[in-house]
C-alpha atoms as a PDB file:
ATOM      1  CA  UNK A   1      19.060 -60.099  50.280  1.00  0.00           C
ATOM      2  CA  UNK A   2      18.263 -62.744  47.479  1.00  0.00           C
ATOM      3  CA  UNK A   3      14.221 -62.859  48.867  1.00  0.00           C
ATOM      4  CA  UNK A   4      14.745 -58.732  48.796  1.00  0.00           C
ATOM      5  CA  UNK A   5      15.676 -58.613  45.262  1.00  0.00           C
ATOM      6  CA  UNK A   6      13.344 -61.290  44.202  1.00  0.00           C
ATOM      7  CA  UNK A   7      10.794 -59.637  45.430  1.00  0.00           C
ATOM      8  CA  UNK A   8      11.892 -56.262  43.265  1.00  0.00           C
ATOM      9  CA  UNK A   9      11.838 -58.205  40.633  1.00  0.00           C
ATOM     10  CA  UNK A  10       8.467 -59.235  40.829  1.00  0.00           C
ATOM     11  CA  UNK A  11       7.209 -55.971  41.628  1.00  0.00           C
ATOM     12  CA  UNK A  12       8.829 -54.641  38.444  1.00  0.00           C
ATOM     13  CA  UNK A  13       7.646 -57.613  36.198  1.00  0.00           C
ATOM     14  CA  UNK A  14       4.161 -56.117  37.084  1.00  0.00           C
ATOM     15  CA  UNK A  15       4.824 -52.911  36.489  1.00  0.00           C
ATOM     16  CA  UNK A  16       4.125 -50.372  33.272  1.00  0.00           C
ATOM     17  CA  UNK A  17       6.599 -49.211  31.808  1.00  0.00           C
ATOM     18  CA  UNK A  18       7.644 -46.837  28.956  1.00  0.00           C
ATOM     19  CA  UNK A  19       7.514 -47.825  25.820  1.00  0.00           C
ATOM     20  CA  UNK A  20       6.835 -51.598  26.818  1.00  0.00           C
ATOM     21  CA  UNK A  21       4.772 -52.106  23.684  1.00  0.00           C
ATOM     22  CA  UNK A  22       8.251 -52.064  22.219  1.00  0.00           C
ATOM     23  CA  UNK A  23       9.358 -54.824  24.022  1.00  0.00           C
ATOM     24  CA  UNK A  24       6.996 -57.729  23.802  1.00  0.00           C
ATOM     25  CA  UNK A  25       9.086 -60.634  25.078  1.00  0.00           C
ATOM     26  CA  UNK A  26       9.998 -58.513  28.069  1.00  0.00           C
ATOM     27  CA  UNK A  27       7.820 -55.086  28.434  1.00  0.00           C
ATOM     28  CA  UNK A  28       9.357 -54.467  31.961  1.00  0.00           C
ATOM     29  CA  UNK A  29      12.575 -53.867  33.385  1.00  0.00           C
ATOM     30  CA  UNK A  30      14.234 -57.241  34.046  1.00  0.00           C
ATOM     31  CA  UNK A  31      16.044 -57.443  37.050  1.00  0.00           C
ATOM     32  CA  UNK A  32      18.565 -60.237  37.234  1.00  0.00           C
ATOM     33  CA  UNK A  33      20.235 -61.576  40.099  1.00  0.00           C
ATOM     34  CA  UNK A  34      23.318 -62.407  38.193  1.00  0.00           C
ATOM     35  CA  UNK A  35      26.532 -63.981  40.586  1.00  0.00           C
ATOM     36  CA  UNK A  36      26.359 -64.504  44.460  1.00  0.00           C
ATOM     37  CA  UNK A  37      30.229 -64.853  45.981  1.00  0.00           C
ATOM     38  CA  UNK A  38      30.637 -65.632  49.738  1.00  0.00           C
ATOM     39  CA  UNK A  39      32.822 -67.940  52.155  1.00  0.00           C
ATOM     40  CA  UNK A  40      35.572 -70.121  51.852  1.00  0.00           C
ATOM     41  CA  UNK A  41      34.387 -73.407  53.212  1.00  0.00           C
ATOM     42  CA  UNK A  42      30.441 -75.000  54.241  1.00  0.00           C
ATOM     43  CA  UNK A  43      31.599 -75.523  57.565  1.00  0.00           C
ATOM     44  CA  UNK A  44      32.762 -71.596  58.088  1.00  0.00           C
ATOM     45  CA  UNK A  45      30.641 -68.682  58.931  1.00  0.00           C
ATOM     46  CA  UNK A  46      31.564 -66.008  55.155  1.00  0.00           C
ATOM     47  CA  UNK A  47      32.656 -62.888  56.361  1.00  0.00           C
ATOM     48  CA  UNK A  48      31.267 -60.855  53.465  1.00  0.00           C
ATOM     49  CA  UNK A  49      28.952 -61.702  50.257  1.00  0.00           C
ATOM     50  CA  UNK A  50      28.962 -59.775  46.847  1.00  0.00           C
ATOM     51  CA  UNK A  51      25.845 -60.469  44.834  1.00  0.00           C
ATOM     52  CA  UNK A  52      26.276 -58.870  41.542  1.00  0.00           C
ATOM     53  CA  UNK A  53      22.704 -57.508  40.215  1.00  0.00           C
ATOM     54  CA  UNK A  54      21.729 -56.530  36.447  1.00  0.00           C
ATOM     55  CA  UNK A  55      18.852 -54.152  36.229  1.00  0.00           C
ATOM     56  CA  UNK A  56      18.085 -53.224  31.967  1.00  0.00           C
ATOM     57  CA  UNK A  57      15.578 -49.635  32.227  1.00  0.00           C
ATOM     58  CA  UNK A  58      13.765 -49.140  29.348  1.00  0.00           C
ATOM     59  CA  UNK A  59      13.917 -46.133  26.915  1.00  0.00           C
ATOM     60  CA  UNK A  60      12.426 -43.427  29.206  1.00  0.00           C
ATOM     61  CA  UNK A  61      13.448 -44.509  32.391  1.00  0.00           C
ATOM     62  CA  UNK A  62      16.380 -43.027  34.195  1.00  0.00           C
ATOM     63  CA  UNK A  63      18.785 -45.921  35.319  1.00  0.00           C
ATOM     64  CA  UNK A  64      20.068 -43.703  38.383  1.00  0.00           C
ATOM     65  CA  UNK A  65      16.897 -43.375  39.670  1.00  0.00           C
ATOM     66  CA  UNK A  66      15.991 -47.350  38.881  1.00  0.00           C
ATOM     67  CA  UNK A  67      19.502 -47.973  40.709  1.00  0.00           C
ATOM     68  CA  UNK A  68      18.770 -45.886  43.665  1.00  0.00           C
ATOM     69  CA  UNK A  69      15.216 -47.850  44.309  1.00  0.00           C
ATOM     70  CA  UNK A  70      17.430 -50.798  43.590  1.00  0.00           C
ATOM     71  CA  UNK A  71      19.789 -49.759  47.027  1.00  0.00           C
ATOM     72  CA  UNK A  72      16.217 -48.256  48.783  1.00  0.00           C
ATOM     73  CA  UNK A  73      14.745 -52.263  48.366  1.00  0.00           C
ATOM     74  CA  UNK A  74      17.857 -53.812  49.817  1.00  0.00           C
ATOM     75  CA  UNK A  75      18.399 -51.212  52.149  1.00  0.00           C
ATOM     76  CA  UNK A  76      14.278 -51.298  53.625  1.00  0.00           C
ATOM     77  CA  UNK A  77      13.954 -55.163  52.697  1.00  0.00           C
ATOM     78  CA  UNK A  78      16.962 -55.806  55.199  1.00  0.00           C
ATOM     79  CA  UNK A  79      16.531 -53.245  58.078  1.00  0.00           C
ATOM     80  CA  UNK A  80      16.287 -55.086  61.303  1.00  0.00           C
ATOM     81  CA  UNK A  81      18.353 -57.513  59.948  1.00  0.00           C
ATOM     82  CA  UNK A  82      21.443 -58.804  62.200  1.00  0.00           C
ATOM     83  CA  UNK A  83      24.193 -57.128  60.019  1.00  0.00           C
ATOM     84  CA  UNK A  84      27.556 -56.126  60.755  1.00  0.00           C
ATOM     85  CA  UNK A  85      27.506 -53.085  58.490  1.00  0.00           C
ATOM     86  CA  UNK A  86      24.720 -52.054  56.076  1.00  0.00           C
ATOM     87  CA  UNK A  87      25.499 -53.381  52.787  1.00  0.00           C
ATOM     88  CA  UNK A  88      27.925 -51.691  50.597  1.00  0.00           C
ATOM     89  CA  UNK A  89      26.036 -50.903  46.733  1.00  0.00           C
ATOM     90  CA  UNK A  90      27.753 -50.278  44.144  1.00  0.00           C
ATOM     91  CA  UNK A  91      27.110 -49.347  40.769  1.00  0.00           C
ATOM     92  CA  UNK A  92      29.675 -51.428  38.263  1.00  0.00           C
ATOM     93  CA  UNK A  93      27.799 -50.269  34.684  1.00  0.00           C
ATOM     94  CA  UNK A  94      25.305 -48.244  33.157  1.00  0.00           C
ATOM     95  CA  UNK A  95      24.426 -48.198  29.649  1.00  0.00           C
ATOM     96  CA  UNK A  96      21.553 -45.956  29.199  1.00  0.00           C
ATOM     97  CA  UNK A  97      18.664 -47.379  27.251  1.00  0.00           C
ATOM     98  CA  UNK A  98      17.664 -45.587  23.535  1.00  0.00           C
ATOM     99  CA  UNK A  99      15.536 -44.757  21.306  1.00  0.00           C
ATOM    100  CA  UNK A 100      15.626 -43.659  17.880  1.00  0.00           C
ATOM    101  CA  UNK A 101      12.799 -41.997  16.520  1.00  0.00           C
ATOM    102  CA  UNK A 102      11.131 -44.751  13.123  1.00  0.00           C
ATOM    103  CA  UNK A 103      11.474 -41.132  10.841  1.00  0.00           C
ATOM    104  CA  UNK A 104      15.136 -39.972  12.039  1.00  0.00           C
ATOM    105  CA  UNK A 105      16.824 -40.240   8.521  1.00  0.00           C
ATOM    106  CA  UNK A 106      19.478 -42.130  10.032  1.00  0.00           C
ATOM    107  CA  UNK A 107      16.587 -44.984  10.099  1.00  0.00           C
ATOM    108  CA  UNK A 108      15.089 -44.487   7.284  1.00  0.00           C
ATOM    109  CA  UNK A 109      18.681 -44.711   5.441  1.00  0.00           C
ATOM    110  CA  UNK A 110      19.626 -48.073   7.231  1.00  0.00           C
ATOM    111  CA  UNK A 111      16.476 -49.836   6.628  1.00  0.00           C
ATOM    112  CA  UNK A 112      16.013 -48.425   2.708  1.00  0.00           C
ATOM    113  CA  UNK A 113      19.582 -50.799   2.502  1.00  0.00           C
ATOM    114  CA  UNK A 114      18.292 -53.774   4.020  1.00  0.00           C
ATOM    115  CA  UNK A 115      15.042 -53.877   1.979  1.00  0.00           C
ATOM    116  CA  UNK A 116      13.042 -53.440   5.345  1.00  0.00           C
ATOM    117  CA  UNK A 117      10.022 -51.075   5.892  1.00  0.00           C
ATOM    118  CA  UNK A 118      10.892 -50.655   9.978  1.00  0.00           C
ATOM    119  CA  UNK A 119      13.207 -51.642  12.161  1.00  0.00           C
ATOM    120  CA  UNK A 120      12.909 -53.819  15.258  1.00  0.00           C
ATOM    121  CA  UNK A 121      13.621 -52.932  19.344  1.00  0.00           C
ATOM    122  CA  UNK A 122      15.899 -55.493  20.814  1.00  0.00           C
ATOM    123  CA  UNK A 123      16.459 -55.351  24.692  1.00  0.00           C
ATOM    124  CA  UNK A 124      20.313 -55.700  25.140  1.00  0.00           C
ATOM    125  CA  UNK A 125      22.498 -53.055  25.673  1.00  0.00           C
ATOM    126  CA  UNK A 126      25.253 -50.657  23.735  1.00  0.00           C
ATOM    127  CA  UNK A 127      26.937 -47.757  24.055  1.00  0.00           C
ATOM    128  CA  UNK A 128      24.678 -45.954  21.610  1.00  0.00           C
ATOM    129  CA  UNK A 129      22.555 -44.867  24.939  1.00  0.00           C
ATOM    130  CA  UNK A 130      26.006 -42.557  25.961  1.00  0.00           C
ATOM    131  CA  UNK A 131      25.734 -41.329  22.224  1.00  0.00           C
ATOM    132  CA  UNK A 132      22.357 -40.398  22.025  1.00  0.00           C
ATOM    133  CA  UNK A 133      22.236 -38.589  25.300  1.00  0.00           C
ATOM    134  CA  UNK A 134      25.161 -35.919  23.129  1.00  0.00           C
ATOM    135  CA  UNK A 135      21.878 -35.350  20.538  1.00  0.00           C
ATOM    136  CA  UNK A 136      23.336 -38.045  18.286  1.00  0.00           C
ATOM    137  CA  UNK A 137      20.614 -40.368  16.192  1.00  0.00           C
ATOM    138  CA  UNK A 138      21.652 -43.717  16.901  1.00  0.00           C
ATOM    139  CA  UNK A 139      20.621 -47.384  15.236  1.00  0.00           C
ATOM    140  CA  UNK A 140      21.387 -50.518  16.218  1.00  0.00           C
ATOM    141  CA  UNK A 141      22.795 -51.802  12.906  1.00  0.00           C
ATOM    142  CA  UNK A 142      25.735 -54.440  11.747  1.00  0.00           C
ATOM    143  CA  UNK A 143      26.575 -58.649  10.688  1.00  0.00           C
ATOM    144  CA  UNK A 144      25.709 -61.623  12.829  1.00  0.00           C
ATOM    145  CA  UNK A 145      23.153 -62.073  15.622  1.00  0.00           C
ATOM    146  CA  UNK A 146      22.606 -62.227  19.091  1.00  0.00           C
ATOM    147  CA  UNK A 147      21.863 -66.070  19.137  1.00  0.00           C
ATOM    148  CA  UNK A 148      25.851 -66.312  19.157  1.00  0.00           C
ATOM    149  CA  UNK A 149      26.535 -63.021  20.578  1.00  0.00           C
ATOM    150  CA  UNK A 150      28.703 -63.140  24.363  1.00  0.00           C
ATOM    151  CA  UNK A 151      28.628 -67.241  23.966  1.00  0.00           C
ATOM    152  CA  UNK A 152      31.803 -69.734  23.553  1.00  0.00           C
ATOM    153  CA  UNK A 153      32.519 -69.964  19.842  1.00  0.00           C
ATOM    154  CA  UNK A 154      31.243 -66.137  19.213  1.00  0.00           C
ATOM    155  CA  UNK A 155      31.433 -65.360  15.530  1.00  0.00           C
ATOM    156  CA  UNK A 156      30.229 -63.179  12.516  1.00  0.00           C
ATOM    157  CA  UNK A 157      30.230 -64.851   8.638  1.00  0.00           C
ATOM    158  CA  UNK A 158      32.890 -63.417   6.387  1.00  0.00           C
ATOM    159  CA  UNK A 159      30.027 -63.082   4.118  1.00  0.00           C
ATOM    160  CA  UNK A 160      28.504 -60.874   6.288  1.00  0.00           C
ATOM    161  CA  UNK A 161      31.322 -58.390   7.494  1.00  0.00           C
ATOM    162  CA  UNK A 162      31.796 -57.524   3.695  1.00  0.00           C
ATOM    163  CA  UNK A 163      28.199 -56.902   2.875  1.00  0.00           C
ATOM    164  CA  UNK A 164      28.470 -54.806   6.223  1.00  0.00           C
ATOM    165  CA  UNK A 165      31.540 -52.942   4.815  1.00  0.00           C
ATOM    166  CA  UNK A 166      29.613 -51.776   2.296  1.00  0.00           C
ATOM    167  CA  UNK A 167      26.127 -50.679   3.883  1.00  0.00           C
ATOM    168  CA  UNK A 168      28.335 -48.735   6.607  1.00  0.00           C
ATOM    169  CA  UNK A 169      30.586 -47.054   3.836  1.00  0.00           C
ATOM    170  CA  UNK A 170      27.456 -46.238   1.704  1.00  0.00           C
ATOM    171  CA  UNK A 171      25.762 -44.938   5.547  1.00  0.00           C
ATOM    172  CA  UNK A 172      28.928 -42.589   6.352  1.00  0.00           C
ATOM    173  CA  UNK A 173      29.696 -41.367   3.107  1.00  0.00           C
ATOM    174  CA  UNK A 174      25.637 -40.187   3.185  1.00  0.00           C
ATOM    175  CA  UNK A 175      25.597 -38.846   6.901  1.00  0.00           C
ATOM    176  CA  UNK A 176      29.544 -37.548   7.188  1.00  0.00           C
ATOM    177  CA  UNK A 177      31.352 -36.871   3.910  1.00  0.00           C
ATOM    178  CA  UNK A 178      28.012 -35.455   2.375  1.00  0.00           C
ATOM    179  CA  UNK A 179      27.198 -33.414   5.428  1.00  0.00           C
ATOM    180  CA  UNK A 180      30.625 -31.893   5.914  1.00  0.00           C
END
């Protein structure tokens, strides 16, 4: 299955994709093969594996259909294989990729604070995928960085929660108290 998936991944490294432009450091979908679990000892035959696989579609792409060539792969890449039972495929997550248009207001707003002319893609995922698919405009926006982001000693400068206070007060009271 591991040969199976690398494979994938290659095929989707080659691959054009939407928006890719976007995403210079990695303008395809990145398919990682993330944990393999199996067996109890080296000298006994595993009755089962789990190998735990995260796929990231771009803005564009429609993760259930990237999951379901995800299963077709594994499913094609291991028929005629000496198996038990066809594997069992799962999905444990999706976070639907966004995008938010560089003239939604929302943007505009957000980066007239900051002192920025644009703002930048970054390929990780949030929940603001879920939020624009209910016809919300969704950014990216807050303190720290994803250097130290999901890593032992995770933190955000006080520094920079306060001056975040702020920006996201002066945000809602333009977009919600003004607006209702």
């Amino acid at each position: 299955m591991i040969e199976v998936l690398a494979a994938l991944r290659r095929t989707l490294e080659r691959e054009k994709t939407p928006h890719a432009e976007l995403f210079p450091e990695v303008p395809f979908v990145p398919l990682n093969i993330g944990t393999v679990h199996g067996g109890s000892a080296i000298n006994v035959v595993p009755d089962r594996c789990a190998v735990e696989v995260g796929v990231r579609p771009l803005p564009g792409m429609d993760s259930v259909a990237l999951a379901e060539r995800v299963r077709r792969s594994v499913l094609d890449g291991l028929a005629g294989a000496p198996l038990e039972a066809p594997p069992d495929i799962e999905i444990l997550s999706d976070s639907p990729p966004m995008l938010l248009d560089e003239e939604a207001p929302i943007h505009r707003h957000l980066c007239s604070l900051v002192g920025q002319e644009s703002g930048t893609t970054v390929a990780y995922a949030t929940d603001a995928g879920w939020l624009q698919r209910l016809g919300l405009d969704c950014a990216i926006f807050g303190p720290g960085t994803i250097e130290v982001a999901h890593k032992p000693n995770e933190n955000v400068p006080k520094a920079e929660l306060a001056s975040a206070r702020d920006l996201i007060g002066q945000t809602v009271r333009r977009f919600c108290q003004e607006a209702g």
